[in-house]
C-alpha atoms as a PDB file:
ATOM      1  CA  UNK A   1      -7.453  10.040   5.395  1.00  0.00           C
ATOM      2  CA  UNK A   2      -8.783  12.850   3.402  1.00  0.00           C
ATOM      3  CA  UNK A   3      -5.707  12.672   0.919  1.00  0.00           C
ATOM      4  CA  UNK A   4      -5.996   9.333   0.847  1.00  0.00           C
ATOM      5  CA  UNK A   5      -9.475   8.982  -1.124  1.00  0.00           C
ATOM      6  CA  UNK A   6      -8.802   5.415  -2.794  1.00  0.00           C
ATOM      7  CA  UNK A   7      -7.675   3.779   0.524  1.00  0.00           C
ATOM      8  CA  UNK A   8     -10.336   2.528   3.103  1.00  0.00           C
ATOM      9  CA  UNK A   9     -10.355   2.343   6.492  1.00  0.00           C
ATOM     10  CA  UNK A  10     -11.027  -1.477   7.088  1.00  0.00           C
ATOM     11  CA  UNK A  11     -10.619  -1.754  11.402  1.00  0.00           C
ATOM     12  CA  UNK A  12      -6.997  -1.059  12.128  1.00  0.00           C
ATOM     13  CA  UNK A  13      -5.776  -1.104   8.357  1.00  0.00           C
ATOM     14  CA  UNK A  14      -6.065   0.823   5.197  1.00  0.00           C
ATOM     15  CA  UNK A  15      -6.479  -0.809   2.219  1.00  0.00           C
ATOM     16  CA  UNK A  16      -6.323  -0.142  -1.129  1.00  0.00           C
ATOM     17  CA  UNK A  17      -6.359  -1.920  -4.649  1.00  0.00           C
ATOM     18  CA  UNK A  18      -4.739  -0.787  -7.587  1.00  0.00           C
ATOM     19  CA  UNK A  19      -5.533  -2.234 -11.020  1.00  0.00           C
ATOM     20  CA  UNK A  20      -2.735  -2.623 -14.456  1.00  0.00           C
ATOM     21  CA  UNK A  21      -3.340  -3.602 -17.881  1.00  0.00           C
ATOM     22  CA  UNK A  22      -1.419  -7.555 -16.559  1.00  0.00           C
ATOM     23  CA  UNK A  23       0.620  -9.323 -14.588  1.00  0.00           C
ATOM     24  CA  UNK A  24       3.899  -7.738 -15.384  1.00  0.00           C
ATOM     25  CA  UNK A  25       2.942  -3.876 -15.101  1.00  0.00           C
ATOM     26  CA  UNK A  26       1.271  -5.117 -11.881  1.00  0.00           C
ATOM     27  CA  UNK A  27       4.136  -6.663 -10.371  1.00  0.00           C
ATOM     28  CA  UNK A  28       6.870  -3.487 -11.894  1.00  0.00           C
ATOM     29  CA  UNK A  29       3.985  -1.764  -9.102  1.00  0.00           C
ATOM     30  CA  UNK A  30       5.130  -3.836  -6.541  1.00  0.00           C
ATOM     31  CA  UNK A  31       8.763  -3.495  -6.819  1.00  0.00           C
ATOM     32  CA  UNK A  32       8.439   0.375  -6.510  1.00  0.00           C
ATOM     33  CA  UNK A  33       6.488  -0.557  -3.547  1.00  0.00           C
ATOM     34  CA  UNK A  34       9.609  -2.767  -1.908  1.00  0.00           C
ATOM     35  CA  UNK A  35      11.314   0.084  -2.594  1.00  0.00           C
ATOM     36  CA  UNK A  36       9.065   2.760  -0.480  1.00  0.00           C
ATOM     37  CA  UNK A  37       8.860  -0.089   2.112  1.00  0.00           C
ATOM     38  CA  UNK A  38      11.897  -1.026   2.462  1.00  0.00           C
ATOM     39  CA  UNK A  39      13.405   2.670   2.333  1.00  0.00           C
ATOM     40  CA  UNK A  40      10.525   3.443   5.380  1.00  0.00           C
ATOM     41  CA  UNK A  41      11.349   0.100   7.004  1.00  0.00           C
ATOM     42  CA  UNK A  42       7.421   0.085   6.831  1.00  0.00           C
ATOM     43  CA  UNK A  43       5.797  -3.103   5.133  1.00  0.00           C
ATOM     44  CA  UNK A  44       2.364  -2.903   3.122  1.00  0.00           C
ATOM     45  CA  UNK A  45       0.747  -6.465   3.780  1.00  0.00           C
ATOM     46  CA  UNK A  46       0.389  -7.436  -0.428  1.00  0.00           C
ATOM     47  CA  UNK A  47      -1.759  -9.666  -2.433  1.00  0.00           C
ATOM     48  CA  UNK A  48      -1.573  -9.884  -6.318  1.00  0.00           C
ATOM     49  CA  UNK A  49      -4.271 -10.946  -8.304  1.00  0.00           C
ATOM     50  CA  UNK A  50      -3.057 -11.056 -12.082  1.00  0.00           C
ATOM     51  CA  UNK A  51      -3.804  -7.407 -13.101  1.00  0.00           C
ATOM     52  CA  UNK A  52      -4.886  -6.331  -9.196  1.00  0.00           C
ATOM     53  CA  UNK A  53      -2.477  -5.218  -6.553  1.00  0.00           C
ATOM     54  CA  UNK A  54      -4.092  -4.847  -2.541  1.00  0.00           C
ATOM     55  CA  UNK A  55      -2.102  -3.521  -0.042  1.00  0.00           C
ATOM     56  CA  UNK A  56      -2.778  -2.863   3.565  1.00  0.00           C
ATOM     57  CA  UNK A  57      -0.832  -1.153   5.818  1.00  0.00           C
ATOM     58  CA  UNK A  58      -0.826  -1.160   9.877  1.00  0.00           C
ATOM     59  CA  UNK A  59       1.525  -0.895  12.244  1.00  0.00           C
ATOM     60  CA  UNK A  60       1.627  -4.422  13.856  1.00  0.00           C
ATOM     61  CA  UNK A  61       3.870  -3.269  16.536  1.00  0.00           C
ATOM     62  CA  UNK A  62       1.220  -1.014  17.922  1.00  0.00           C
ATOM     63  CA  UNK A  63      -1.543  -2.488  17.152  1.00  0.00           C
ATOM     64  CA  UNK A  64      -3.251  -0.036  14.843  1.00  0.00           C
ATOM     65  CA  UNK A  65      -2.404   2.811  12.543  1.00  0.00           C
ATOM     66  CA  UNK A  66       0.039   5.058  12.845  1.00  0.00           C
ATOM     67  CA  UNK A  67       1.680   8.090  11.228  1.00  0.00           C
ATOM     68  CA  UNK A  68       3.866   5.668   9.308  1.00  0.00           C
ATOM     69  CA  UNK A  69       1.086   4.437   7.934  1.00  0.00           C
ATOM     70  CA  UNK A  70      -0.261   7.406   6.197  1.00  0.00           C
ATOM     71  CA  UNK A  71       3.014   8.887   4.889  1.00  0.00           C
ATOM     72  CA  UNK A  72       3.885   5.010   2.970  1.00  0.00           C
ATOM     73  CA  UNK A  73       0.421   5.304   1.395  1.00  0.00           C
ATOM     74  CA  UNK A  74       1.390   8.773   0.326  1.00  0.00           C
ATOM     75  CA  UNK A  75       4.717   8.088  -0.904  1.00  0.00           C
ATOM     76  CA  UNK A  76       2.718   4.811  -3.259  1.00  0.00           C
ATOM     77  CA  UNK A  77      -0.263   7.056  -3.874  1.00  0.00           C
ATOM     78  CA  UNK A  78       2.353   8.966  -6.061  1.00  0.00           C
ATOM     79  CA  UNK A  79       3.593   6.119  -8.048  1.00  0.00           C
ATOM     80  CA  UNK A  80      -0.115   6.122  -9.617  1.00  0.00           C
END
């Protein structure tokens, strides 16, 4: 986590939220994300608000996090 300093550790997620000028740039954020995802076959859990993008990521498989977890935040740490 200590690459990760805008995500938090909330019990078997990490979380963070990003924040765009509106609705549009927010949602352009959220189609690179698909695109990490879905390239990692690794799915953030997402909720927009307007201007505000949160995603969490676990591994629901397991239970918790796992290395897959860590490299998809890094991978959509970049796109900021």
């Amino acid at each position: 986590m200590r690459d990760l300093h805008e995500w938090q550790l909330k019990g078997d997620e990490i979380v963070r939220t990003f924040q765009f000028k509106d609705f549009v740039e927010s949602m352009k954020f959220v189609n690179k994300v698909a695109d990490i995802a879905e390239a990692a076959q690794h799915h953030p859990d997402i909720k927009i608000n307007w201007n505000k993008v949160t995603l969490s990521l676990t591994t629901h498989d397991t239970g918790g996090l796992t290395w897959n977890d860590f490299d998809v935040a890094t991978k959509i740490d970049k796109l900021s």
